[in-house]
Protein backbone atom coordinates (compact mmCIF):
# COMPACT_ATOMS: atom_id res chain seq x y z
CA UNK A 1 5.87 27.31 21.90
CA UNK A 2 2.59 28.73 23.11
CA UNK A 3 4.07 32.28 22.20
CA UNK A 4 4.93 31.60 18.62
CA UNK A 5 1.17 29.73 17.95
CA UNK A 6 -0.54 32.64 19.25
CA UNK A 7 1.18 35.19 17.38
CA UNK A 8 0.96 33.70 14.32
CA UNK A 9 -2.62 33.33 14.97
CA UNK A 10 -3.28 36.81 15.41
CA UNK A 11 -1.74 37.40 11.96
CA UNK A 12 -4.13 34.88 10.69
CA UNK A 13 -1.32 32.50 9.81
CA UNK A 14 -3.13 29.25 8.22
CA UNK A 15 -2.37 25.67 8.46
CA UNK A 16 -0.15 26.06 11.50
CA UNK A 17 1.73 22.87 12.28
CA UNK A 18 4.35 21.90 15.26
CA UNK A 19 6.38 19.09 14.54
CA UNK A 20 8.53 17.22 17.34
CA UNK A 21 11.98 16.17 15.35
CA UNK A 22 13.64 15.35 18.31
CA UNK A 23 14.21 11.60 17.60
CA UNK A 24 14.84 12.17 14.68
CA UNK A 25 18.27 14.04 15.39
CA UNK A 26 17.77 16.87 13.46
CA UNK A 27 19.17 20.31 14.78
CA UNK A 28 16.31 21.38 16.70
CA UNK A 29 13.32 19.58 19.03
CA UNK A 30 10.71 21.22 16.85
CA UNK A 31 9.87 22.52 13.80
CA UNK A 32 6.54 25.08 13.38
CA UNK A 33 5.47 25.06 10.06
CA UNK A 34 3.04 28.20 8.96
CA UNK A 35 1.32 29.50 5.84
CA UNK A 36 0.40 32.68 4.62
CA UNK A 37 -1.45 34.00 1.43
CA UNK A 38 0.27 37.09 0.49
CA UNK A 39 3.48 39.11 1.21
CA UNK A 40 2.42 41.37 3.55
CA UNK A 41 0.64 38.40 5.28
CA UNK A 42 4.25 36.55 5.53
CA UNK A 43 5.99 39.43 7.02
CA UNK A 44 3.37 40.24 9.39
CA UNK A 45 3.06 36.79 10.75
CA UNK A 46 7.52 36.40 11.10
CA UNK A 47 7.32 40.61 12.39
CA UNK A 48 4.45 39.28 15.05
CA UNK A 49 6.36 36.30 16.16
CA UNK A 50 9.94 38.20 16.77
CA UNK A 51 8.25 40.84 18.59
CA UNK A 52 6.38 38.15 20.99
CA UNK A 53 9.56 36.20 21.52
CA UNK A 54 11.67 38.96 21.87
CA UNK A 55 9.30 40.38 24.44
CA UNK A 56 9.66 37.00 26.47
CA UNK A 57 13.62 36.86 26.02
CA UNK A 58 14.08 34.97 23.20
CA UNK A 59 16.58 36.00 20.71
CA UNK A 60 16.38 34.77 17.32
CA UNK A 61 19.91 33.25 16.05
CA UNK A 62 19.03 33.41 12.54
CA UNK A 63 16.62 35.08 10.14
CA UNK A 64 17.05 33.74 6.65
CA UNK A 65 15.61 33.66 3.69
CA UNK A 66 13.42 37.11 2.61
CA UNK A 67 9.66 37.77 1.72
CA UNK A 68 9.51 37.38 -1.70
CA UNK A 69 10.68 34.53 -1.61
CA UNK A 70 8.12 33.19 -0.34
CA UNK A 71 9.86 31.26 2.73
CA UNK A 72 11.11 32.68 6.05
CA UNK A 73 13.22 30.69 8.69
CA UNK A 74 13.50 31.82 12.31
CA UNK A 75 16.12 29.88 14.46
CA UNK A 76 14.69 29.94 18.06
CA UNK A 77 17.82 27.45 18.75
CA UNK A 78 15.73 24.60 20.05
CA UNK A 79 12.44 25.91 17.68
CA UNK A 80 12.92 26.56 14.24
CA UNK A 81 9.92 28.39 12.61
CA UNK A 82 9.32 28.36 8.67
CA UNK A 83 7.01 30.88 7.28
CA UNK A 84 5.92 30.17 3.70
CA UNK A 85 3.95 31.10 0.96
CA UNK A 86 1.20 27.92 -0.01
CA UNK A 87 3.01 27.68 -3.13
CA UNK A 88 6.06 26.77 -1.43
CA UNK A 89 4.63 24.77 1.25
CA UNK A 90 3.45 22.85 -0.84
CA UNK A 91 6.36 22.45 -3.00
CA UNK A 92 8.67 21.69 -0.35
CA UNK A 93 6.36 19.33 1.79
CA UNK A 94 7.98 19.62 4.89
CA UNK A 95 5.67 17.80 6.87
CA UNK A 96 6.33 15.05 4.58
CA UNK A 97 9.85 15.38 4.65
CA UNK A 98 10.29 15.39 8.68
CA UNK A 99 6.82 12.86 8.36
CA UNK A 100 8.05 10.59 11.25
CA UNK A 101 7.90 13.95 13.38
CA UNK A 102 5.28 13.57 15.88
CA UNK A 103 2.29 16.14 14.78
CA UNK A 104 2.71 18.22 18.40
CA UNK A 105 -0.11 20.78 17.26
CA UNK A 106 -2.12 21.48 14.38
CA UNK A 107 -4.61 24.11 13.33
């Protein structure tokens, strides 16, 4: 988890959130939840966290979803990771859709 936070740190990710969904029997234990304000911001932040992971032997299962979209899903298997645009964040409201999900971390 630690791996994912700090990388999308260094890409100046904002509003990071962790969200533990495991009683909540969802597909995964956690959800991390990450905004950023511009394309190139987005696919620097998902580019940064695939590269970390990968370089601690984590494959991703799934990459979906596509920049201009606004919204980027990485399947980590037990980590899901959603980069989005504020626009969509806040459209979607994920945190208030998982809400009973214990807040795990928060910047």
């Amino acid at each position: 988890m630690d791996i994912i936070i700090q990388a999308a740190e260094s890409k100046k990710a904002e509003n990071i959130v962790v969200l533990d969904v495991q009683k909540q029997k969802a597909i995964c234990d956690y959800l991390v939840i990450a905004s950023g304000g511009s394309a190139p911001q987005l696919r620097a932040i998902i580019r940064e966290i695939e590269a970390k992971v990968k370089e601690a032997g984590v494959v991703s299962r799934l990459f979906e979803g596509n920049i201009s979209s606004g919204w980027v899903i990485l399947d980590l298997g037990t980590i899901v990771v959603h980069v989005m645009s504020e626009e969509e964040r806040a459209y979607y409201n994920l945190e208030k859709l998982w809400g009973q999900g214990a807040v795990f971390y928060h910047v």
